[in-house]
N, C-alpha and C. Protein backbone atom coordinates (compact mmCIF):
# COMPACT_ATOMS: atom_id res chain seq x y z
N UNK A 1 -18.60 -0.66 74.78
CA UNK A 1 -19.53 -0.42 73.69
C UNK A 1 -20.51 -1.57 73.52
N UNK A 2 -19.94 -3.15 74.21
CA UNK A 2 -21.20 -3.88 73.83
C UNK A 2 -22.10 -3.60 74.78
N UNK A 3 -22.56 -3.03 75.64
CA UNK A 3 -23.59 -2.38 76.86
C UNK A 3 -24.35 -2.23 76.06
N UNK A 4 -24.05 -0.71 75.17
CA UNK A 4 -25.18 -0.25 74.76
C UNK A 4 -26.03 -1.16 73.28
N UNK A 5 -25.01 -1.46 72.92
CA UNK A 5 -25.30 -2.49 72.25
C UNK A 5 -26.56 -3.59 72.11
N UNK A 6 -25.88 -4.34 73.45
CA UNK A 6 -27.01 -5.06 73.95
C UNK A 6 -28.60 -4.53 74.83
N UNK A 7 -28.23 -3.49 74.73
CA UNK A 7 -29.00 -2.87 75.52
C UNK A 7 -30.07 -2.13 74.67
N UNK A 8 -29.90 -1.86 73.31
CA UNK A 8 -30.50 -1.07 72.04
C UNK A 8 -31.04 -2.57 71.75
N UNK A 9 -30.50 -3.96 71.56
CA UNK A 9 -31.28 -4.95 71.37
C UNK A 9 -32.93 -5.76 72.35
N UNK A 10 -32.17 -5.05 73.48
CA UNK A 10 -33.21 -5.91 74.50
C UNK A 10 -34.43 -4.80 74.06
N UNK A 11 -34.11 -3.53 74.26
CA UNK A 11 -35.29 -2.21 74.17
C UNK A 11 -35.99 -2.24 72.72
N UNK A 12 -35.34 -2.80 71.61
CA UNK A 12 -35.93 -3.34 70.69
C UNK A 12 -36.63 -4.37 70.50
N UNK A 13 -36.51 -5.07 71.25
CA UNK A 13 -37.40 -6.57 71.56
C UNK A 13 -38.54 -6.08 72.11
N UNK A 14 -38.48 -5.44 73.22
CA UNK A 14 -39.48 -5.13 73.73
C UNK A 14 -40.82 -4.22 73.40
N UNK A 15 -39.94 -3.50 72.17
CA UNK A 15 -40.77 -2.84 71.72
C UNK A 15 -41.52 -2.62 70.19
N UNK A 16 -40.47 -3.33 69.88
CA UNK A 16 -41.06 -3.58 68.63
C UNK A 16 -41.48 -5.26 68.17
N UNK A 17 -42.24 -5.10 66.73
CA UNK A 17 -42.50 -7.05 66.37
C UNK A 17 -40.91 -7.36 66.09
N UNK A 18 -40.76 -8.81 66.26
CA UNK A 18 -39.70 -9.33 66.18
C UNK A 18 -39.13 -9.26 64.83
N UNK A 19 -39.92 -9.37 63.45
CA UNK A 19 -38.92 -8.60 62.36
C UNK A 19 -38.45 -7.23 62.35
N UNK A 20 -38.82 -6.13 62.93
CA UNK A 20 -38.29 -5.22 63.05
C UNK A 20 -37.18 -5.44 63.76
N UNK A 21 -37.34 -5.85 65.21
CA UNK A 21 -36.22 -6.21 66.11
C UNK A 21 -34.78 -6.61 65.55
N UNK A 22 -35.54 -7.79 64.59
CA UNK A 22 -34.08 -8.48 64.16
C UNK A 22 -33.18 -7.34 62.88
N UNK A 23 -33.44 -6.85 62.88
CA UNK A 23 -32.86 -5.72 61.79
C UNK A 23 -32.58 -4.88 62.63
N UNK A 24 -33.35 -4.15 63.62
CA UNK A 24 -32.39 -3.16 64.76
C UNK A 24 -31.25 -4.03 65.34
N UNK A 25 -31.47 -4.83 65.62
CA UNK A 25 -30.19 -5.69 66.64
C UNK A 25 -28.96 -5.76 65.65
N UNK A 26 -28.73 -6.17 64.53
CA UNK A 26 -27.64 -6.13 64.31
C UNK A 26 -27.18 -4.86 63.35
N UNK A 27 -28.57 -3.86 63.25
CA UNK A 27 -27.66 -2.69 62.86
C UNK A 27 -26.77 -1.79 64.03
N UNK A 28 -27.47 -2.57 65.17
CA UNK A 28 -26.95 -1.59 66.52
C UNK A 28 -25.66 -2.21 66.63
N UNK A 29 -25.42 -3.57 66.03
CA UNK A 29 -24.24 -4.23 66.44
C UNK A 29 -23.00 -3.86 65.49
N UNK A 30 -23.57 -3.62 64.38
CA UNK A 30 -22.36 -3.10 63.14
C UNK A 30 -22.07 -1.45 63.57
N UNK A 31 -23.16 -0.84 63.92
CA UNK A 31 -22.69 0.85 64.49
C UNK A 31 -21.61 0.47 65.88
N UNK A 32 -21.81 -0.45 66.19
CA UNK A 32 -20.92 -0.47 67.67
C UNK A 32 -19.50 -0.76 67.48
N UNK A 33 -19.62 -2.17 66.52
CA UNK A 33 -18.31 -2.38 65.98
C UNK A 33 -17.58 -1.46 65.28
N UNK A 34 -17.95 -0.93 64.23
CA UNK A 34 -17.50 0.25 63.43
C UNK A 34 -16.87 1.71 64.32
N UNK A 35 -17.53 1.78 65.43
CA UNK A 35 -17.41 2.90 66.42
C UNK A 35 -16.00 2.67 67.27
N UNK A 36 -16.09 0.65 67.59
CA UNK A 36 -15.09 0.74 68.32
C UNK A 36 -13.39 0.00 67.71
N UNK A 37 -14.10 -0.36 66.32
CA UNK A 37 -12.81 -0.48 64.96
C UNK A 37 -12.10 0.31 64.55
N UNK A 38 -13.02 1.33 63.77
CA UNK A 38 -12.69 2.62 63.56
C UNK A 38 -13.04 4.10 63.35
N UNK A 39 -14.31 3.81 64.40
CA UNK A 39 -14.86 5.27 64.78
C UNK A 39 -14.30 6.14 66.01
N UNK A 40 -14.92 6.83 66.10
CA UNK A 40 -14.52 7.56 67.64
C UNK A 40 -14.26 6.62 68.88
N UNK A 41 -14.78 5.42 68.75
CA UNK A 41 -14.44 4.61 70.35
C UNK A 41 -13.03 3.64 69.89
N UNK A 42 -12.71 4.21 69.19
CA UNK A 42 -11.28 3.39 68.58
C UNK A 42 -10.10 3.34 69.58
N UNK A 43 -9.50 2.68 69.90
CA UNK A 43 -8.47 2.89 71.30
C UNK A 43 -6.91 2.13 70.29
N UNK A 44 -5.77 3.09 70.35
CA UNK A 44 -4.86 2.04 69.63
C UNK A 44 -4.26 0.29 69.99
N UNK A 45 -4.95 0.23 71.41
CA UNK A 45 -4.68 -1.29 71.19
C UNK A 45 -5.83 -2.15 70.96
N UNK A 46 -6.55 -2.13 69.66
CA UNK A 46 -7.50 -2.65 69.56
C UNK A 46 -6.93 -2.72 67.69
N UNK A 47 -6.98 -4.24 67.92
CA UNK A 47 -6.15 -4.60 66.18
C UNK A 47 -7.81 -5.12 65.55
N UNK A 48 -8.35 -4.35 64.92
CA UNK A 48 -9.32 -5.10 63.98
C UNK A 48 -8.54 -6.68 62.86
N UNK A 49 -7.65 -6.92 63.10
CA UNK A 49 -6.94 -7.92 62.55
C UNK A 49 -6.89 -8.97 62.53
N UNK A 50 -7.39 -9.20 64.22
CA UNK A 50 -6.93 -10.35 64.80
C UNK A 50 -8.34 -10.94 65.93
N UNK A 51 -8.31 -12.33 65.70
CA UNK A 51 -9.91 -12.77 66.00
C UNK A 51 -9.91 -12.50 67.87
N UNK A 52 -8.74 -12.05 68.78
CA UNK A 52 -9.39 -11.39 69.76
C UNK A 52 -10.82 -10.30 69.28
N UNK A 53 -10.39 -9.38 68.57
CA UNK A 53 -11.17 -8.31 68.32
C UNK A 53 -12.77 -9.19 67.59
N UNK A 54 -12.33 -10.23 66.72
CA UNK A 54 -13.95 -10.39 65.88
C UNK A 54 -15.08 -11.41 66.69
N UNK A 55 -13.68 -12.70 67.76
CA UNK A 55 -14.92 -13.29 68.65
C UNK A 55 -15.83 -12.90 69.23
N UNK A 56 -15.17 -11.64 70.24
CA UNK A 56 -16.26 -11.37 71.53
C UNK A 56 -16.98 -10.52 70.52
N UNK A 57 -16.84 -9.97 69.34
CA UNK A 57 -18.03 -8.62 68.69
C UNK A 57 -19.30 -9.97 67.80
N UNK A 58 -18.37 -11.48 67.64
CA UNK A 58 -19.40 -12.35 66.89
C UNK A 58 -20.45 -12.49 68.40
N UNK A 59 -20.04 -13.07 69.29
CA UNK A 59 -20.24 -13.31 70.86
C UNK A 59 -21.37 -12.34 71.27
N UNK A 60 -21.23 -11.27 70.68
CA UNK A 60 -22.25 -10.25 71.23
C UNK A 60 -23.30 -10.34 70.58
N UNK A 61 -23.20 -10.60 69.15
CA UNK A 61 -24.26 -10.34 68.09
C UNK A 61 -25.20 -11.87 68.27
N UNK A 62 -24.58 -12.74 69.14
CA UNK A 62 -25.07 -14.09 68.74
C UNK A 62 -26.02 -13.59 70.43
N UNK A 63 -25.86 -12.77 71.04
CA UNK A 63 -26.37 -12.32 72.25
C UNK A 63 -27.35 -11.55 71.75
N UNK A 64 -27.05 -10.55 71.13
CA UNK A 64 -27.80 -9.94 70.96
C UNK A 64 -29.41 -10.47 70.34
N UNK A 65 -29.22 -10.89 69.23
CA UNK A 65 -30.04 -12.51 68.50
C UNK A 65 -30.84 -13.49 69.35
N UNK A 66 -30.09 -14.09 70.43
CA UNK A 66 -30.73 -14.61 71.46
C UNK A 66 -31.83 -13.89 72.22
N UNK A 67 -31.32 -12.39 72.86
CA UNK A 67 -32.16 -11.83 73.53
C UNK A 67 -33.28 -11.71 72.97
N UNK A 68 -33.55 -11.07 71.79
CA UNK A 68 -34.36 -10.75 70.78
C UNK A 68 -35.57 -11.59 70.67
N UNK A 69 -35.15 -12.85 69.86
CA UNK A 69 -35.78 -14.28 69.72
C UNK A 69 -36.51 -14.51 71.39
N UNK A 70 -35.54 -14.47 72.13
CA UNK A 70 -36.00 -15.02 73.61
C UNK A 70 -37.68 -14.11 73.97
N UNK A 71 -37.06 -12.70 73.71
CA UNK A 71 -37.82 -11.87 74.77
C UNK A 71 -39.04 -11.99 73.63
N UNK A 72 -38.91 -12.16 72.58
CA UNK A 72 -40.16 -12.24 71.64
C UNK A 72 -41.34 -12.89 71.63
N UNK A 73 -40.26 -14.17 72.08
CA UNK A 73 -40.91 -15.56 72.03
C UNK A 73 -41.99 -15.38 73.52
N UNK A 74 -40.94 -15.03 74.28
CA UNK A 74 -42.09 -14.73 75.88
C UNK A 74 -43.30 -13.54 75.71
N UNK A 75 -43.13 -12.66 74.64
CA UNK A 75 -44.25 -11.31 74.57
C UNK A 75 -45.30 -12.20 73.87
N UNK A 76 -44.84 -13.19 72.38
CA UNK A 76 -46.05 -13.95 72.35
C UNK A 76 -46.49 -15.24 73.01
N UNK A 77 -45.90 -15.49 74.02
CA UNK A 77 -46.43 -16.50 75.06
C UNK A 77 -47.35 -15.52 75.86
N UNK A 78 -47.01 -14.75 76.74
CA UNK A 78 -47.86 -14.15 77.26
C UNK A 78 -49.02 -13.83 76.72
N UNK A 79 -48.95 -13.19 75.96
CA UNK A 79 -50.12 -12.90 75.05
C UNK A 79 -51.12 -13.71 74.89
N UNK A 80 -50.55 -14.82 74.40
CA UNK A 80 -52.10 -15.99 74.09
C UNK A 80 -52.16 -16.43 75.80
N UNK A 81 -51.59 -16.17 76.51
CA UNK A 81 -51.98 -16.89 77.66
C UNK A 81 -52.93 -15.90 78.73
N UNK A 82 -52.88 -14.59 77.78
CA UNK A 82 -53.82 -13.67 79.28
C UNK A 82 -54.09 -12.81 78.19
C-alpha cells in the first residue's frame, strides 16, 4: 500500500502547486494507513499497536514530503531557468 501511496504523492507534485500537493500527500498517506490498519487491506498480522507498524507508515510520509518539496523545488528551478 505504500506504492500507491507514494506514487499519488509524486503525481501530485507534478501536477499540482506545491500547497495543494502538500495536503494531497498526506491525505493519500492517512487513506493508506487507515486501509492497511483497518480497512480492507487489513491482514491479521499487522498490530496497529506496535511501532513496527507506525515507523515504516512515519518513513513513508517523511518520503512522501520529501518527494513533494523536492520535485517542486526542481518545477520552480526550471522554470526561471528556461
Amino acid at each position: 500500500m505504500d506504492i500507491p501511496v507514494i506514487a499519488i504523492a509524486i503525481i501530485a507534485a507534478f501536477l499540482l502547486p506545491r500547497e495543494r500537493a502538500l495536503i494531497v500527500a498526506p491525505v493519500a498517506w492517512a487513506i493508506g494507513l487507515i486501509m492497511v490498519g483497518w480497512g480492507p487491506a487489513n491482514n491479521s498480522d499487522v498490530h496497529t499497536d506496535s511501532a513496527g507498524f507506525w515507523v515504516p507508515w512515519f518513513v513513508v510520509l517523511v518520503i512522501c514530503i520529501a518527494l513533494v518539496l523536492g520535485i517542486s523545488a526542481f518545477r520552480e528551478r526550471r522554470a526561471a531557468l528556461g
